[in-house]
Protein backbone atom coordinates (compact mmCIF):
# COMPACT_ATOMS: atom_id res chain seq x y z
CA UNK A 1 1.00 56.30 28.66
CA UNK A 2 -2.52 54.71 28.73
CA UNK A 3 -1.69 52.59 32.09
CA UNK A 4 -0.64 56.16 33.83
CA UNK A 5 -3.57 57.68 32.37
CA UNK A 6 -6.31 55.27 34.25
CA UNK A 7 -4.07 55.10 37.26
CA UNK A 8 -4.02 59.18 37.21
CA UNK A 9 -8.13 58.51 36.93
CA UNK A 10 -8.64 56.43 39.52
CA UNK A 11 -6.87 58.47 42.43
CA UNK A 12 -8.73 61.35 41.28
CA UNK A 13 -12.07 59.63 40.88
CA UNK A 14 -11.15 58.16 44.42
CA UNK A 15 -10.87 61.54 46.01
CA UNK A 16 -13.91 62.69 44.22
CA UNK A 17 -15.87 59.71 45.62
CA UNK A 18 -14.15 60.11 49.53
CA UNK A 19 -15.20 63.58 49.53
CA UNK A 20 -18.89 63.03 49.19
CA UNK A 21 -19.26 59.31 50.68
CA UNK A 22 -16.40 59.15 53.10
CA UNK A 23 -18.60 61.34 55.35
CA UNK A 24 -21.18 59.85 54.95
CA UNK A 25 -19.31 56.49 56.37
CA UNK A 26 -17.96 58.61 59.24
CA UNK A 27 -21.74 59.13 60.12
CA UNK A 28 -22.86 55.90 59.89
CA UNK A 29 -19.47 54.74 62.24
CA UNK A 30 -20.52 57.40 64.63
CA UNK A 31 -17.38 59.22 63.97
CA UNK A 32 -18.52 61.92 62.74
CA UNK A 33 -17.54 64.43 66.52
CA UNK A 34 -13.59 63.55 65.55
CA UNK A 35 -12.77 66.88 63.58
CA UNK A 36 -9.38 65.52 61.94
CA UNK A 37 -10.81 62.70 59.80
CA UNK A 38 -13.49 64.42 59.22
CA UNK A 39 -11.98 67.31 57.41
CA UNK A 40 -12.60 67.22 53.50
CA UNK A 41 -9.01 67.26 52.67
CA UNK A 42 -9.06 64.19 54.52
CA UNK A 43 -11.93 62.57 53.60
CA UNK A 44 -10.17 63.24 49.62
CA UNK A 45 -6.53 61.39 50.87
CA UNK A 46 -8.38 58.47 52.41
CA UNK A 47 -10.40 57.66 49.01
CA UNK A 48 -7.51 58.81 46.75
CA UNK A 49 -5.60 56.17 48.47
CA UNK A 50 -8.13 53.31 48.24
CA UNK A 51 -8.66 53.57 44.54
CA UNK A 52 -4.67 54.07 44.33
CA UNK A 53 -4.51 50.27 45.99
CA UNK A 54 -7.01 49.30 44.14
CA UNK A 55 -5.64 50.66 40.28
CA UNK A 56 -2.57 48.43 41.46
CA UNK A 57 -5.02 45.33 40.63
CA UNK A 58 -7.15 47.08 37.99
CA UNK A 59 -5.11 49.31 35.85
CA UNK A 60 -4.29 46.11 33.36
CA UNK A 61 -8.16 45.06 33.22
CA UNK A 62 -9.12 48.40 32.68
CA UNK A 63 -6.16 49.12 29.90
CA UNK A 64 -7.38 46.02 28.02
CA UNK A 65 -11.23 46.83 27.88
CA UNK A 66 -10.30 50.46 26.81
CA UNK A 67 -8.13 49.12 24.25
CA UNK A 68 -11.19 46.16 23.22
CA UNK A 69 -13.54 48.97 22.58
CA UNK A 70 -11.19 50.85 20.52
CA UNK A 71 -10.53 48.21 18.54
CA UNK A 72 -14.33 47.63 18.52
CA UNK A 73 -14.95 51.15 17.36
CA UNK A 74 -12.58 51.25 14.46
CA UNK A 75 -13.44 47.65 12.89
CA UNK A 76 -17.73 48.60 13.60
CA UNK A 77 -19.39 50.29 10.24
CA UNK A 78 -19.95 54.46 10.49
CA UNK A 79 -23.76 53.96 10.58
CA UNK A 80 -23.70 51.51 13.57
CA UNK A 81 -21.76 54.05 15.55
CA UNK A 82 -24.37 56.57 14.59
CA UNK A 83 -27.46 55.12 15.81
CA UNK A 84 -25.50 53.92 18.62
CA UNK A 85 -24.62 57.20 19.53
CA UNK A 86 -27.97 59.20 18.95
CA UNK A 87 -29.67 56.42 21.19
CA UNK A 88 -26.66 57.49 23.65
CA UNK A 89 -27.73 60.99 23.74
CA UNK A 90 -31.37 59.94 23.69
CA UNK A 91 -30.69 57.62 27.09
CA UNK A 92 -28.70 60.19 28.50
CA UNK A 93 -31.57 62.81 27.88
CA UNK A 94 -34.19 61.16 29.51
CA UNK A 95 -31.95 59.93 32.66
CA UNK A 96 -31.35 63.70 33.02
CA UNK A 97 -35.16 64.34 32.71
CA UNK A 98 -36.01 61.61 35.42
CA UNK A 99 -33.17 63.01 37.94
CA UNK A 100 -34.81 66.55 37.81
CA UNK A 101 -38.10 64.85 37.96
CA UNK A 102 -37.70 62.70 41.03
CA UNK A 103 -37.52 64.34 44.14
CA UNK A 104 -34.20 62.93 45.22
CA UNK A 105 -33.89 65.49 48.21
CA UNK A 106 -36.41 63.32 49.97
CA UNK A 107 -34.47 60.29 50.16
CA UNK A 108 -33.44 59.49 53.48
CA UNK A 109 -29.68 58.45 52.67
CA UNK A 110 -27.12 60.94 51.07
CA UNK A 111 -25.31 58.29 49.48
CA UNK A 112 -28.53 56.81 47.45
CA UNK A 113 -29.10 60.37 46.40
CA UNK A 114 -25.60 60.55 44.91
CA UNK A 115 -25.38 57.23 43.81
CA UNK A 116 -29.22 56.92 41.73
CA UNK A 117 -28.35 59.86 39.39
CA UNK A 118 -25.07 58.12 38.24
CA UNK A 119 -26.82 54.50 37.95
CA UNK A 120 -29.68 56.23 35.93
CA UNK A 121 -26.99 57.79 33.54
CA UNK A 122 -24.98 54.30 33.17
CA UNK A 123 -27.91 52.23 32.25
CA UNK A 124 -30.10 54.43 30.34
CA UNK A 125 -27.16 55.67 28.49
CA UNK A 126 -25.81 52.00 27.72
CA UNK A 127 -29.84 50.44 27.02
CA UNK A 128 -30.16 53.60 24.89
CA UNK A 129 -26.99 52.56 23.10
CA UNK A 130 -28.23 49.21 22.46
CA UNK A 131 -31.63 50.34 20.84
CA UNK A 132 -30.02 52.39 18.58
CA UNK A 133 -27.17 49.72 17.51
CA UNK A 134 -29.22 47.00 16.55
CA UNK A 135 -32.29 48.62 15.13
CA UNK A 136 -30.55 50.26 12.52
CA UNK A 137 -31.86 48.45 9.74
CA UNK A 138 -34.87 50.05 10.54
CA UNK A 139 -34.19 53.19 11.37
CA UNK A 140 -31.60 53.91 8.57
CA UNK A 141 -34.92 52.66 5.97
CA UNK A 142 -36.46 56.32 7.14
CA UNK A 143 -33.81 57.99 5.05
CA UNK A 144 -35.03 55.79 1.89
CA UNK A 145 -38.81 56.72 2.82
CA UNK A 146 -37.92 60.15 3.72
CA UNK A 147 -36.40 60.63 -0.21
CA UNK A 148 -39.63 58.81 -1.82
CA UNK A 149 -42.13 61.62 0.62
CA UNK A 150 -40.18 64.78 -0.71
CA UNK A 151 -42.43 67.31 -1.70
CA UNK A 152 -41.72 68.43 -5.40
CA UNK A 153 -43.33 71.66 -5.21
CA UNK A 154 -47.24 71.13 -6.44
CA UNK A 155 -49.97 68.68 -4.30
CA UNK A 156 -50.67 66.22 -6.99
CA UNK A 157 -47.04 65.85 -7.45
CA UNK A 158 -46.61 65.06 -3.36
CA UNK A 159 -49.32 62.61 -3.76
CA UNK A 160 -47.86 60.97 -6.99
CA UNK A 161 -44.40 60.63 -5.80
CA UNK A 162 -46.04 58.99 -2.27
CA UNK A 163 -48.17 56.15 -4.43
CA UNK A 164 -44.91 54.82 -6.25
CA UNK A 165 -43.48 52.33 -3.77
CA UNK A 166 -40.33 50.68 -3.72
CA UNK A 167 -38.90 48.16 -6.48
CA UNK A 168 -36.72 46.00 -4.88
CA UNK A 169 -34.66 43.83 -6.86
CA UNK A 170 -33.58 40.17 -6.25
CA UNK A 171 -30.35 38.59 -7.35
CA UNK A 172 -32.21 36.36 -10.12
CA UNK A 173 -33.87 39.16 -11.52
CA UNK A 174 -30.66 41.13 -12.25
CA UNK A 175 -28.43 38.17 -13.44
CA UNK A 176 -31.71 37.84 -15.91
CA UNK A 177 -30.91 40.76 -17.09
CA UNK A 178 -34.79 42.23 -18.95
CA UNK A 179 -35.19 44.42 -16.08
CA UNK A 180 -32.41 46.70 -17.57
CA UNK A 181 -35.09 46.76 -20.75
CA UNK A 182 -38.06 46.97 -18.58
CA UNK A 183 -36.99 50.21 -16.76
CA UNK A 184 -36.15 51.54 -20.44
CA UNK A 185 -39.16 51.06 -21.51
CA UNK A 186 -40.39 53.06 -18.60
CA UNK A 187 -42.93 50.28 -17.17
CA UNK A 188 -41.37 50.21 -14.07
CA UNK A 189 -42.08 53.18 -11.47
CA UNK A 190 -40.47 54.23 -8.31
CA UNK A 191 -37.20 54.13 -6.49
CA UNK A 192 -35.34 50.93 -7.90
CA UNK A 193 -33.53 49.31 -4.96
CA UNK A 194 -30.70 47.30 -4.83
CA UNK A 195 -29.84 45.74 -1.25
CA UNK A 196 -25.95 45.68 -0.01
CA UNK A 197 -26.59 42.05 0.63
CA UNK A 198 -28.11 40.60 -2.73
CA UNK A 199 -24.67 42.81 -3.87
CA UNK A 200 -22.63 40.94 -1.74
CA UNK A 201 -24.29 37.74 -2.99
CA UNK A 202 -23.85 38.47 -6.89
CA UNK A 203 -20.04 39.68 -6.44
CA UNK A 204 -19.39 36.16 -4.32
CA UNK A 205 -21.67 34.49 -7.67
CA UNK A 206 -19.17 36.68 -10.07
CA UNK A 207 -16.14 35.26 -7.88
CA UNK A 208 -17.01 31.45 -8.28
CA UNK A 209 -14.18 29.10 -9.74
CA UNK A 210 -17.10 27.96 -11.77
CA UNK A 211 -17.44 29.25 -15.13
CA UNK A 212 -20.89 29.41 -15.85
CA UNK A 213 -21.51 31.12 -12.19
CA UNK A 214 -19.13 33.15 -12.84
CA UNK A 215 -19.88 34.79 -16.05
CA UNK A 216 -23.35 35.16 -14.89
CA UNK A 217 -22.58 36.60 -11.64
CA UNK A 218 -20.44 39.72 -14.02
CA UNK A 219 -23.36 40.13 -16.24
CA UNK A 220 -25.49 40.66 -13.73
CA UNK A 221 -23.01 43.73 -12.03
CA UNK A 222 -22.86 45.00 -15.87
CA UNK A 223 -27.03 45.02 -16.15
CA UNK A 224 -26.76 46.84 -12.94
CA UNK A 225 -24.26 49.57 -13.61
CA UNK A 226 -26.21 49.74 -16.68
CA UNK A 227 -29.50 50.26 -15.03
CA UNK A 228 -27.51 53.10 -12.71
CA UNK A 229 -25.73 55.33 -15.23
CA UNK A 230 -27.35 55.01 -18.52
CA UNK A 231 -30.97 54.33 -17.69
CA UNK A 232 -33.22 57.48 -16.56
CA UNK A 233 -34.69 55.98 -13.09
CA UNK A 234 -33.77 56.56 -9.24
CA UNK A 235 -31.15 53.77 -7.86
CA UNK A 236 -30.73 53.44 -4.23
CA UNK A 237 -28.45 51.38 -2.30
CA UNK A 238 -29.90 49.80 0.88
CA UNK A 239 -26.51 49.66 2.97
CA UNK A 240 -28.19 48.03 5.54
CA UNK A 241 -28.19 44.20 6.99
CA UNK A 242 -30.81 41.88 8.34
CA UNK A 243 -27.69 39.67 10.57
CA UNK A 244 -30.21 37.46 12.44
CA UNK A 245 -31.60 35.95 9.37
CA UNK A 246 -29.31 33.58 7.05
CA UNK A 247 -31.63 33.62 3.93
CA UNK A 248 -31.50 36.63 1.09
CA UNK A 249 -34.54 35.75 0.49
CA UNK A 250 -35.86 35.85 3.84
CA UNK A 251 -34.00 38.95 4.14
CA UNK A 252 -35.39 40.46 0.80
CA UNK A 253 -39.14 39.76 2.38
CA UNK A 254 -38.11 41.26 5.35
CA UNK A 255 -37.14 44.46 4.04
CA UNK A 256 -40.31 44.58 1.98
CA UNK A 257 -42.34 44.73 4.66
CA UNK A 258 -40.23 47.21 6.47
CA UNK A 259 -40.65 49.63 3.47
CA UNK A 260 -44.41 48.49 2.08
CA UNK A 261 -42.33 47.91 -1.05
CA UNK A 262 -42.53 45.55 -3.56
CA UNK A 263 -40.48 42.67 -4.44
CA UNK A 264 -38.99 42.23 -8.44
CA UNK A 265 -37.89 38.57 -9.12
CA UNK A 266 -38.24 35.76 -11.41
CA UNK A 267 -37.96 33.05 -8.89
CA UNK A 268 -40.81 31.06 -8.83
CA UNK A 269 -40.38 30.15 -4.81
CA UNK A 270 -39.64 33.60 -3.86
CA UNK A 271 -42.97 34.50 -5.75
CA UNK A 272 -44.54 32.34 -3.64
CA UNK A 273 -43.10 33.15 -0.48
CA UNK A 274 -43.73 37.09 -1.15
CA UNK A 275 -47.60 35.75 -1.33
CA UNK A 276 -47.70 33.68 2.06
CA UNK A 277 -46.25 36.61 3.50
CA UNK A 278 -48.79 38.89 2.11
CA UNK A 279 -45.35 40.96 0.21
CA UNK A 280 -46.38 42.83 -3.07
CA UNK A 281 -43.86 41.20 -5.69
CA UNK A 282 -43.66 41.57 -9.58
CA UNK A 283 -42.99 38.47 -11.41
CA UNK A 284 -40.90 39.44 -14.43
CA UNK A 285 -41.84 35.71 -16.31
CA UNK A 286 -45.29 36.68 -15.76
CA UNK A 287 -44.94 40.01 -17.44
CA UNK A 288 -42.98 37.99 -19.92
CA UNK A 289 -46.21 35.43 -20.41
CA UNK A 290 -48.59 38.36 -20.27
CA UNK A 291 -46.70 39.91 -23.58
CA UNK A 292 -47.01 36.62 -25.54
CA UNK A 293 -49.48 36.57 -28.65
CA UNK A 294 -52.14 35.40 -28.33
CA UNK A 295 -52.52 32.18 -30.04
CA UNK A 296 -56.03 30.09 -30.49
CA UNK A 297 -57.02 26.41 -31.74
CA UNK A 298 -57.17 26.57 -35.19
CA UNK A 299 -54.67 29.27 -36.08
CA UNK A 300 -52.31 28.67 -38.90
CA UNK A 301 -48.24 29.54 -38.41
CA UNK A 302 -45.20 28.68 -40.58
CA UNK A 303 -42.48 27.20 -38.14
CA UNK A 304 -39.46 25.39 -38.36
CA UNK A 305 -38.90 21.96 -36.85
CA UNK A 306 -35.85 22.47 -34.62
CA UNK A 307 -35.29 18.60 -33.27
CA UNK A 308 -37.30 15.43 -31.62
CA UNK A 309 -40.19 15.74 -29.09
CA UNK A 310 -40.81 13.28 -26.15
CA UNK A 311 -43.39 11.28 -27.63
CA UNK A 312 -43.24 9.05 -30.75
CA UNK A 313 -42.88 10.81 -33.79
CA UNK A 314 -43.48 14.19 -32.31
CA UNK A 315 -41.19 17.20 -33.37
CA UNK A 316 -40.51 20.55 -31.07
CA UNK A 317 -40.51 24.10 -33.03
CA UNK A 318 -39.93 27.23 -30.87
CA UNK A 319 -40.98 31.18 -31.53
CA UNK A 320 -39.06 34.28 -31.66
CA UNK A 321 -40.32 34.61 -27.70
CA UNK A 322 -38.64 31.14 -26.46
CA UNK A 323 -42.40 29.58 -27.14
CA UNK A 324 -42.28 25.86 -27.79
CA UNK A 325 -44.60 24.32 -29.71
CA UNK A 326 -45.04 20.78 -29.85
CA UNK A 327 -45.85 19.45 -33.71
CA UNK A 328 -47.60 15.99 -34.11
CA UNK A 329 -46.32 13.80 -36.58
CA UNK A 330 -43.39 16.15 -37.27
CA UNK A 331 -40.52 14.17 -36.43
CA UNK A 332 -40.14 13.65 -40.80
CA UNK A 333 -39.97 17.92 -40.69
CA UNK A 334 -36.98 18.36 -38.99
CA UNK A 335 -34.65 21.07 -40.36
CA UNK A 336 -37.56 22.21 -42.32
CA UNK A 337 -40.36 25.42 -42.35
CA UNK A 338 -43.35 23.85 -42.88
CA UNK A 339 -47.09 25.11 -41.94
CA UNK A 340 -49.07 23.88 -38.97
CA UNK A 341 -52.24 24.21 -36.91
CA UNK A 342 -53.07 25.02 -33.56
CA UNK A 343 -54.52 22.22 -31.58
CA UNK A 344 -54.65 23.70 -28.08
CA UNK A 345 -52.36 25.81 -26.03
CA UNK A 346 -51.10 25.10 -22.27
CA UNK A 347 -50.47 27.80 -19.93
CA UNK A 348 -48.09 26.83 -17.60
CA UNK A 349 -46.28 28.61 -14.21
CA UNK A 350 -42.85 28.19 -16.22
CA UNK A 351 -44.73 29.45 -19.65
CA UNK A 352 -46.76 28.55 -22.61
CA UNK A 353 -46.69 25.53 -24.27
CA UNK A 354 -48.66 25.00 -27.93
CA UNK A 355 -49.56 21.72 -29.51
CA UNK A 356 -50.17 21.62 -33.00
CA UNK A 357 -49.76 19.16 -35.98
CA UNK A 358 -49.06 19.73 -40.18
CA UNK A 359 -51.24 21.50 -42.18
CA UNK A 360 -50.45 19.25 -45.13
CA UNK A 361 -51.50 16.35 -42.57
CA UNK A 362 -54.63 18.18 -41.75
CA UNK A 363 -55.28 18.16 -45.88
CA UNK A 364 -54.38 14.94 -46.61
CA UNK A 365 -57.41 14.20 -44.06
């Protein structure tokens, strides 16, 4: 049915075409004083035939790209064929713009005059197309933006909503899992987003034959659906893809500085990519270290020895928070809750480390 179709096309695009160039070839053969092939009817049979000879040859070429691009169409993603379309109709417009523009009277030739409108359609239509297909990414970020520059009703409002940007989340920051208790705690501002591809990464994580990956890649999707339905704050799913880039996290920078939003990890390198890259990002460790108490030289604390340090006779002791402290001389403690003082603390990238040694050394003295 297709094959008859195009072959039904072509000898009626062919006597379009002879009626309007076929003279125009008669002219240029100096034929044009011979009244029988230069009727119209005959100018249509002579290029309805051509195209007829030549859909013999064609009809299977075309067939197959028709069928290609169907088969493209169906397998490409809704918003791809969106954009692609609206910068279809965008080419289209301003090809129709130019023709009533350009003065195409003037132009000595007939056949250019004819010809010029159709190229201008074909590859403003098609370069149009292409815009629109693969700058999606950034086009389809306007419909985030647009949500976060609603106006709510009242000025100060409008300018609140405006000054919150965008949380974007990481996959080590949700497989962490405090963010869930950060955003309770209402801390956190904004739009929380959640890219389709750090999804894509932490479903592949919760699909891994190994164990440990795989348990953490599920309690990440639970802190998430936790964060969506039960926690009051604004989730948004960025379905969009950065495909010339490999890297989440180059992807995850990327889409921060699309959106002037602001990155929300606990990697340490990511943290220090987002800074060489001038990206705002949150460091969830560093809120973590910023919540510690504050300990000082000379403080007294009741611990309990947990097991052996590096160093010789050294014993390691650990606070509610994860803080480790490092007790001199307290390898002979272990197992035990026993008094010490503060000697000096280290702050650290990964944390906070405190050094301290027996108060009933320090009396013995």
């Amino acid at each position: 049915m297709l094959k008859r179709i195009v072959q039904a096309f072509f000898i009626i695009f062919g006597g379009v075409v002879g009626i309007f160039l076929i003279p125009e070839l008669f002219v240029l053969l100096s034929l044009q004083d011979i009244p029988l092939i230069t009727n119209a009817y005959t100018s249509a049979a002579i290029g309805a035939i051509i195209f007829f000879l030549i859909s013999i040859w064609g009809t299977d070429y075309v067939v197959n790209w028709v069928k290609w691009i169907e088969d493209s169409l169906l397998k490409a993603p809704v918003p791809d064929l969106l954009f692609g379309s609206l910068g279809l109709v965008f080419g289209l417009i301003i090809a129709y713009l130019i023709v009533n523009v350009i003065p195409l009277d003037n132009i000595p030739y007939r056949i250019l005059s004819t010809i010029i409108p159709v190229f201008l359609a074909f590859f403003l239509g098609y370069l149009g197309f292409q815009v629109g297909f693969k700058k999606k990414d950034e086009l389809s970020l306007f419909s985030i933006s647009a949500r976060m520059q609603k106006k709510k009703g009242a000025a100060d409002e409008e300018h609140e909503v405006q000054d919150k940007k965008l949380k974007i989340l990481d996959t080590s920051v949700i497989i962490d899992g405090r963010i869930a208790d950060i955003c309770q705690t209402g801390f956190l501002e904004g739009i929380i987003v959640i890219p389709q591809f750090v999804l894509e990464e932490l479903q592949h994580i919760a699909d891994s034959s190994d164990v440990l990956k795989r348990n953490r890649g599920r309690r990440g999707l639970d802190i998430l659906n936790r964060i969506q339905k039960e926690l009051d704050i604004k989730v948004e799913i960025y379905e969009g893809d950065f495909e010339d880039i490999q890297e989440v996290d180059s992807k995850l920078v990327k889409l921060a500085k699309l959106t002037s939003g602001v990155v929300v990890t606990n990697d340490f390198n990511l943290n220090k990519v987002c800074e060489l890259q001038k990206v705002a990002v949150l460091n969830i460790n560093d809120l973590a270290n910023a919540v510690k108490p504050v300990v000082l030289p000379g403080e007294e604390m009741n611990v309990q020895v947990i097991k052996d340090g590096k160093e010789h006779n050294q014993g390691v002791a650990y606070l509610d928070d994860g803080t480790m402290i490092v007790v001199e001389e307290g390898r002979n403690y272990i197992g035990k809750h026993i008094d010490v003082l503060v000697t000096s603390v280290l702050q650290t990238a990964a944390g906070r480390m405190i050094f301290a040694k027996p108060k009933l050394l320090e009396k013995a003295l």
